[in-house]
PDB file of N, CA and C in Angstrom:
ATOM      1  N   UNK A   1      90.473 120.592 104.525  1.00  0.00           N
ATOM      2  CA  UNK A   1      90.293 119.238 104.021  1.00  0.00           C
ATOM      3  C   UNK A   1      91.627 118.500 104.129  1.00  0.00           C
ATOM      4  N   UNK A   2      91.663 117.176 104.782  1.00  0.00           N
ATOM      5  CA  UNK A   2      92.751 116.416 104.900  1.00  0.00           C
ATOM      6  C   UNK A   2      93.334 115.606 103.134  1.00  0.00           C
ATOM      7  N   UNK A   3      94.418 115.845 103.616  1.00  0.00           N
ATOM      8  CA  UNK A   3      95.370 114.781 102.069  1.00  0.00           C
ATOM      9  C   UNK A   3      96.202 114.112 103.151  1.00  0.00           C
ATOM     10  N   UNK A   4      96.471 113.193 101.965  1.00  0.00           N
ATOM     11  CA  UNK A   4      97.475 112.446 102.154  1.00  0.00           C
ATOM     12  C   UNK A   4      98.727 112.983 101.626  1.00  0.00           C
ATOM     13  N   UNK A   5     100.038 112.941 102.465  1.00  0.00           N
ATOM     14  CA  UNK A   5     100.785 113.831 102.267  1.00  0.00           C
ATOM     15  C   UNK A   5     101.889 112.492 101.838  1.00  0.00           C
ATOM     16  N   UNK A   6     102.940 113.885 100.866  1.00  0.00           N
ATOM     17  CA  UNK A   6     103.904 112.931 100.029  1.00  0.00           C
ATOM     18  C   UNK A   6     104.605 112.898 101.169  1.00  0.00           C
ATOM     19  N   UNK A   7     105.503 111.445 101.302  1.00  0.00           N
ATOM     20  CA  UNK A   7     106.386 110.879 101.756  1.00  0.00           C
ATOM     21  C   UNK A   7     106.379 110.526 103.507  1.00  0.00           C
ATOM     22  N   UNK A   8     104.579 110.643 103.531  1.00  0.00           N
ATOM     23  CA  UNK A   8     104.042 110.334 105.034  1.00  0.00           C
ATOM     24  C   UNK A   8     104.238 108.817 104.947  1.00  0.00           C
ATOM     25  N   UNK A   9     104.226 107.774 106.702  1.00  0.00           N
ATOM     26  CA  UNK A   9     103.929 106.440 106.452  1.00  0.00           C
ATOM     27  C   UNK A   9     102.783 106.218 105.400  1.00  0.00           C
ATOM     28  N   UNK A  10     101.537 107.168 105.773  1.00  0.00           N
ATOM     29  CA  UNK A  10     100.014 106.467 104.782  1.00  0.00           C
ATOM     30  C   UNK A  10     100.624 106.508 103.208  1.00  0.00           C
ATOM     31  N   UNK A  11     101.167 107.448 103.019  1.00  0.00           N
ATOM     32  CA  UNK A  11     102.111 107.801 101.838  1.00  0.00           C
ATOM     33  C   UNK A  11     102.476 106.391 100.712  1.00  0.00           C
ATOM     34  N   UNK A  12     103.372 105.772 102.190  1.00  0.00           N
ATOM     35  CA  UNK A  12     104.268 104.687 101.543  1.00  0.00           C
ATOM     36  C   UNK A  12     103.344 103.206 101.395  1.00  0.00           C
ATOM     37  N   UNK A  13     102.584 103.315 102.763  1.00  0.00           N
ATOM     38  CA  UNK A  13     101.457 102.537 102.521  1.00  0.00           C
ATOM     39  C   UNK A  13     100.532 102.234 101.101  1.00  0.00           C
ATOM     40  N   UNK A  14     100.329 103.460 101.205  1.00  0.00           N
ATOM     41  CA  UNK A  14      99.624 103.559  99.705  1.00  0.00           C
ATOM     42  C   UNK A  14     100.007 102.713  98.533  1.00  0.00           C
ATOM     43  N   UNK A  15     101.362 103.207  98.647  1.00  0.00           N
ATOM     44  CA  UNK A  15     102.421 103.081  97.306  1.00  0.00           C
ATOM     45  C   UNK A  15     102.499 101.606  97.446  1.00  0.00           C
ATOM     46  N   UNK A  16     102.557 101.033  98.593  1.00  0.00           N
ATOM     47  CA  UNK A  16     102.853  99.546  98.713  1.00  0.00           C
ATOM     48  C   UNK A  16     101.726  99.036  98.144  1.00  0.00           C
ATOM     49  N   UNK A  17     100.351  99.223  98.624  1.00  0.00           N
ATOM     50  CA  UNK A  17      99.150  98.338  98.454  1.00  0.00           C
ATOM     51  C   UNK A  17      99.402  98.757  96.824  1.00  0.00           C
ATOM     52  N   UNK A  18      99.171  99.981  96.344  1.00  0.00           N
ATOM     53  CA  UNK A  18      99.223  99.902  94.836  1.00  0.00           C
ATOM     54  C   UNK A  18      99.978  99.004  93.772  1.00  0.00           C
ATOM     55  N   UNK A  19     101.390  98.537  94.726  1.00  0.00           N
ATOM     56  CA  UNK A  19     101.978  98.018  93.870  1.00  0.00           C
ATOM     57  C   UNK A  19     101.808  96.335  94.103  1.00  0.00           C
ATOM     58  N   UNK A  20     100.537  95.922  95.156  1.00  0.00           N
ATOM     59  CA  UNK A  20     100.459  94.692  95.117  1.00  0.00           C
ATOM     60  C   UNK A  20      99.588  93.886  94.619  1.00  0.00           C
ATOM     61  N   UNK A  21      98.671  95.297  94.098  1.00  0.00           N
ATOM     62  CA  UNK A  21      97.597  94.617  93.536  1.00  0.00           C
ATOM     63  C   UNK A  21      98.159  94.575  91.674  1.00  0.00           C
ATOM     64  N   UNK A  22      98.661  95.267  91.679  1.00  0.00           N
ATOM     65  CA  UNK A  22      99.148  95.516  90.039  1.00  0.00           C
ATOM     66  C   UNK A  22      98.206  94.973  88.676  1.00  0.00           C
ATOM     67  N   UNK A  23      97.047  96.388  89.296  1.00  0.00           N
ATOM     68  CA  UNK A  23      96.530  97.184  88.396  1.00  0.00           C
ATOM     69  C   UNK A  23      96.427  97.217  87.148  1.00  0.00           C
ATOM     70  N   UNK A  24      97.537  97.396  86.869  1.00  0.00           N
ATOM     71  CA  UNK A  24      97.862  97.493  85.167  1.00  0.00           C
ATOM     72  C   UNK A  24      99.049  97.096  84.890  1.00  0.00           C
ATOM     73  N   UNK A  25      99.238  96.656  83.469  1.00  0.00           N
ATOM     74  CA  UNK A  25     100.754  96.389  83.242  1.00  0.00           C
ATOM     75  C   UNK A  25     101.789  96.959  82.783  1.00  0.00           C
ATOM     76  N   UNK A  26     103.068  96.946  83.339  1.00  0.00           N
ATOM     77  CA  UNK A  26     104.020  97.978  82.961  1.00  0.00           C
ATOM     78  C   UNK A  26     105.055  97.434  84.022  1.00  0.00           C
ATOM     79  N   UNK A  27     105.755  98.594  83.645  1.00  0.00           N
ATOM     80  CA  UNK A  27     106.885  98.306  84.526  1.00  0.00           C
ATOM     81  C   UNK A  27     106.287  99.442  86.265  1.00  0.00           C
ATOM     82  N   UNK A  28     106.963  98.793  86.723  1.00  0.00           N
ATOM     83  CA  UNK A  28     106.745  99.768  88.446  1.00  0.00           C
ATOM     84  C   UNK A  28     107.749  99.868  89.066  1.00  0.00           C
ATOM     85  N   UNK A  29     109.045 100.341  88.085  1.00  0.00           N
ATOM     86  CA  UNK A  29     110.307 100.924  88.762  1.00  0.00           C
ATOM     87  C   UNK A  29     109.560 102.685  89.415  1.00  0.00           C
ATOM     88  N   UNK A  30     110.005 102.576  90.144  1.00  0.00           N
ATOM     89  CA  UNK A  30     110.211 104.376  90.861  1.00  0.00           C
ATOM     90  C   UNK A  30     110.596 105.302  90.536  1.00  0.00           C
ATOM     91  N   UNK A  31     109.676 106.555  90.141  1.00  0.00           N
ATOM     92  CA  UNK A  31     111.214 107.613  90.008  1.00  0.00           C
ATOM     93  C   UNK A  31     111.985 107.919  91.216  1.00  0.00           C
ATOM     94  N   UNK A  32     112.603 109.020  91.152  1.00  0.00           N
ATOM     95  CA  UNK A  32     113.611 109.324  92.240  1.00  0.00           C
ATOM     96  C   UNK A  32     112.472 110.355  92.772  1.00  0.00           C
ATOM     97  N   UNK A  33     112.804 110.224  94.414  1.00  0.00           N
ATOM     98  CA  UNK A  33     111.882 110.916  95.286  1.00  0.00           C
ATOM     99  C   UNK A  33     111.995 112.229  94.806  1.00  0.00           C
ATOM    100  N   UNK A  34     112.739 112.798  93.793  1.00  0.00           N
ATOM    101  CA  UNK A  34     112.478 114.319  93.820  1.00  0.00           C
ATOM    102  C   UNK A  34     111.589 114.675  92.412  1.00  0.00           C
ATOM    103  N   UNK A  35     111.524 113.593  92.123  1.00  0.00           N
ATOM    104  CA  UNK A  35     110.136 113.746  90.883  1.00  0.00           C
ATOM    105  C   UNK A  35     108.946 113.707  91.328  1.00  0.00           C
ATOM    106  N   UNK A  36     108.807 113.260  92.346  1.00  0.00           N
ATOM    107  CA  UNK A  36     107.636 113.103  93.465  1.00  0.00           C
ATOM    108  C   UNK A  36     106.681 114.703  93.716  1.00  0.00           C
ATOM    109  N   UNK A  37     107.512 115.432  93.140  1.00  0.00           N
ATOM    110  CA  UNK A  37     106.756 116.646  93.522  1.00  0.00           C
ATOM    111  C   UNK A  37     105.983 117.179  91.996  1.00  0.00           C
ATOM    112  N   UNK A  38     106.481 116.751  90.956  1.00  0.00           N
ATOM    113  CA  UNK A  38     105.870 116.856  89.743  1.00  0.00           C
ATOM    114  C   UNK A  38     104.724 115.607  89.498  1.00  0.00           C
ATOM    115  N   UNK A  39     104.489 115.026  90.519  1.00  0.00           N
ATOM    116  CA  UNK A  39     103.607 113.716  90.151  1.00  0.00           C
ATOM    117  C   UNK A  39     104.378 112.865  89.185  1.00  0.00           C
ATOM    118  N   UNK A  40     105.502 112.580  89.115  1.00  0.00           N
ATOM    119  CA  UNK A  40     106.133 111.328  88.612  1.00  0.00           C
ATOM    120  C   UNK A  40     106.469 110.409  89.550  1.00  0.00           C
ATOM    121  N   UNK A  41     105.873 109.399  89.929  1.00  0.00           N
ATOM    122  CA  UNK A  41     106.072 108.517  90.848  1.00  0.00           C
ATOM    123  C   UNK A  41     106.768 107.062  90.031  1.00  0.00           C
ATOM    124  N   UNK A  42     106.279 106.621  89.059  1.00  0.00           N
ATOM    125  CA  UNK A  42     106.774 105.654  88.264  1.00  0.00           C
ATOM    126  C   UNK A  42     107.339 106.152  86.847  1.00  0.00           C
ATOM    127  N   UNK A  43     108.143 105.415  86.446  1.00  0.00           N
ATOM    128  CA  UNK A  43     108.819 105.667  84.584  1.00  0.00           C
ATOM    129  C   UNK A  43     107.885 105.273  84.016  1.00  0.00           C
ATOM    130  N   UNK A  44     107.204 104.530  84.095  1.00  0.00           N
ATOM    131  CA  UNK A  44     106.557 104.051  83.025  1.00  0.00           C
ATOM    132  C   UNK A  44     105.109 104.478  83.312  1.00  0.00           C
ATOM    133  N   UNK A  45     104.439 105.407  82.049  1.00  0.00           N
ATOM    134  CA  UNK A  45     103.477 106.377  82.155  1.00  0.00           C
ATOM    135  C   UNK A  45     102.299 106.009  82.309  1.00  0.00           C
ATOM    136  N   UNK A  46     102.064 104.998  81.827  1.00  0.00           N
ATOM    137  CA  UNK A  46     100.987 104.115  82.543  1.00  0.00           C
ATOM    138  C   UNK A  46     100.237 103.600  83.732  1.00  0.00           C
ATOM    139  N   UNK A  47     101.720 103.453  84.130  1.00  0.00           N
ATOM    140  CA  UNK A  47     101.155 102.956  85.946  1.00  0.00           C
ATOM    141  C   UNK A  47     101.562 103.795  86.509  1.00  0.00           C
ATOM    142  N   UNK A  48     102.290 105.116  86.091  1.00  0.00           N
ATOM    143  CA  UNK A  48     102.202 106.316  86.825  1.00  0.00           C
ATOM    144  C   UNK A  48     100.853 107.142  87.044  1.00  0.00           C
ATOM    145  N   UNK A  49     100.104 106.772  85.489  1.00  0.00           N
ATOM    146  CA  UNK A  49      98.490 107.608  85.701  1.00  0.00           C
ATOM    147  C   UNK A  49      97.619 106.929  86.540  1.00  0.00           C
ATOM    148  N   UNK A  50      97.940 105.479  86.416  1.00  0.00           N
ATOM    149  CA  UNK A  50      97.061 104.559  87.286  1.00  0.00           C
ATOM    150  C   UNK A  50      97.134 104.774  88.190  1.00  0.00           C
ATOM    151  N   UNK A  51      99.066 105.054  89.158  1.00  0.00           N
ATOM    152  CA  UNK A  51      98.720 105.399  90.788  1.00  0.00           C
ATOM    153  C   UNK A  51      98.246 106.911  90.849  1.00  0.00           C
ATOM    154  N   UNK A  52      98.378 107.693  90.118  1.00  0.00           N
ATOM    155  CA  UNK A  52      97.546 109.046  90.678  1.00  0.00           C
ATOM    156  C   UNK A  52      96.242 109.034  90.550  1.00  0.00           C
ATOM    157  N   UNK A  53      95.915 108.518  89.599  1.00  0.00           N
ATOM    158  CA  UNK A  53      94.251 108.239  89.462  1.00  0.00           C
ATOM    159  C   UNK A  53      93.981 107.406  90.781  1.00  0.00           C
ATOM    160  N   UNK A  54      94.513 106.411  91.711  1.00  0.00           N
ATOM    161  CA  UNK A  54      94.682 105.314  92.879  1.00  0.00           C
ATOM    162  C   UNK A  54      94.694 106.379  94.000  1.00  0.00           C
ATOM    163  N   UNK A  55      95.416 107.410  93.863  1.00  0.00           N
ATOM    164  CA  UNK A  55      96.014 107.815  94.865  1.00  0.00           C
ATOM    165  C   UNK A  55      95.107 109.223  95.047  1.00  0.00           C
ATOM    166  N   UNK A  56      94.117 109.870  94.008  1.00  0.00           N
ATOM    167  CA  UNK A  56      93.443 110.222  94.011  1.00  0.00           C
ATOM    168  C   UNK A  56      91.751 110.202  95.073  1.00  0.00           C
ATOM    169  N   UNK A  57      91.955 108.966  94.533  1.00  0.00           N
ATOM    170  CA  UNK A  57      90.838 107.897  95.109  1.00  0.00           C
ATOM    171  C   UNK A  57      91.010 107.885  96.485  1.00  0.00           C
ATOM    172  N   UNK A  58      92.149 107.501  97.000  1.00  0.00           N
ATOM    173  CA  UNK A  58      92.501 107.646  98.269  1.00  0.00           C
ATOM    174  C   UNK A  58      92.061 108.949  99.027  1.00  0.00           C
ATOM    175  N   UNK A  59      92.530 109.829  98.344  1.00  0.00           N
ATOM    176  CA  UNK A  59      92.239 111.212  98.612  1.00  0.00           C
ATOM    177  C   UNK A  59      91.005 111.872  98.889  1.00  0.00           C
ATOM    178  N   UNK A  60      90.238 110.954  98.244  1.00  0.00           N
ATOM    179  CA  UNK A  60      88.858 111.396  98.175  1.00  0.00           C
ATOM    180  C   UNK A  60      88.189 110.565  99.466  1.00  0.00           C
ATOM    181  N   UNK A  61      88.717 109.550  99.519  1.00  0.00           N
ATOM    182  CA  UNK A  61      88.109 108.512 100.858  1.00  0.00           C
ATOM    183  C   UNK A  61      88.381 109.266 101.791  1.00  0.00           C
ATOM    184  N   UNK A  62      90.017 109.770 102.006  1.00  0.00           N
ATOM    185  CA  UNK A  62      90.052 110.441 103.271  1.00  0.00           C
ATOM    186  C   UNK A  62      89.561 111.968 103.829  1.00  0.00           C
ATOM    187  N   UNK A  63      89.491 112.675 102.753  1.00  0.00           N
ATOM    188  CA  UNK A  63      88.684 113.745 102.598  1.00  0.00           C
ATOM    189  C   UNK A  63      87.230 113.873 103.235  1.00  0.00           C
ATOM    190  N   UNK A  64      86.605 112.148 102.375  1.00  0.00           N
ATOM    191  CA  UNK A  64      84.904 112.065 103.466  1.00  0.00           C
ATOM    192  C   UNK A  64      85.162 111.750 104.447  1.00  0.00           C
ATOM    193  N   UNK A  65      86.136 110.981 104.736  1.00  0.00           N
ATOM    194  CA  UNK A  65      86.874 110.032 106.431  1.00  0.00           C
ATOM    195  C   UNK A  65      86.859 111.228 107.330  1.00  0.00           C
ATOM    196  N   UNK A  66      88.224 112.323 106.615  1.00  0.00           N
ATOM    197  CA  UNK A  66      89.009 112.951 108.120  1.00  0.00           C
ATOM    198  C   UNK A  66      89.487 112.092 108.375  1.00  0.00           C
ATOM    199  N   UNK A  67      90.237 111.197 107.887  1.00  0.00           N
ATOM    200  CA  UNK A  67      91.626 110.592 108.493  1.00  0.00           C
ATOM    201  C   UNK A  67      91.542 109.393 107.915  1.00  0.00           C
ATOM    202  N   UNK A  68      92.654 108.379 107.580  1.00  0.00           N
ATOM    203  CA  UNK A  68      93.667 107.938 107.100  1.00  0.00           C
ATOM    204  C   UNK A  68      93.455 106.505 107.508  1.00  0.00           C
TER     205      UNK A  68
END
């Protein structure tokens, strides 16, 4: 089964569209790319659950897709 992989272009893509629709409110500073592997993508815990729950979603599209 295909994912979307951390720190691919679809990756950053992602991260972009997520942060343009802005979802929810909070702050959407970044963590540092090496929190990225614990699923901390944002400080603020909110719109960190929102993009994994987002990014989830994604996951699941491309999963029925096969590709990206």
């Amino acid at each position: 089964m295909k994912q979307i992989q951390l720190g691919t272009k679809e990756f950053y893509e992602i991260l972009e569209r997520f942060e343009s629709m802005k979802l929810v409110r909070g702050r959407y500073d970044r963590e540092n790319k090496d929190n990225w592997l614990r699923q901390a993508y944002y400080q603020d815990g909110e719109v960190n659950f929102a993009f994994t729950m987002f990014l989830s979603g994604c996951n699941y599209g491309v999963s029925l897709c096969g590709n990206v």
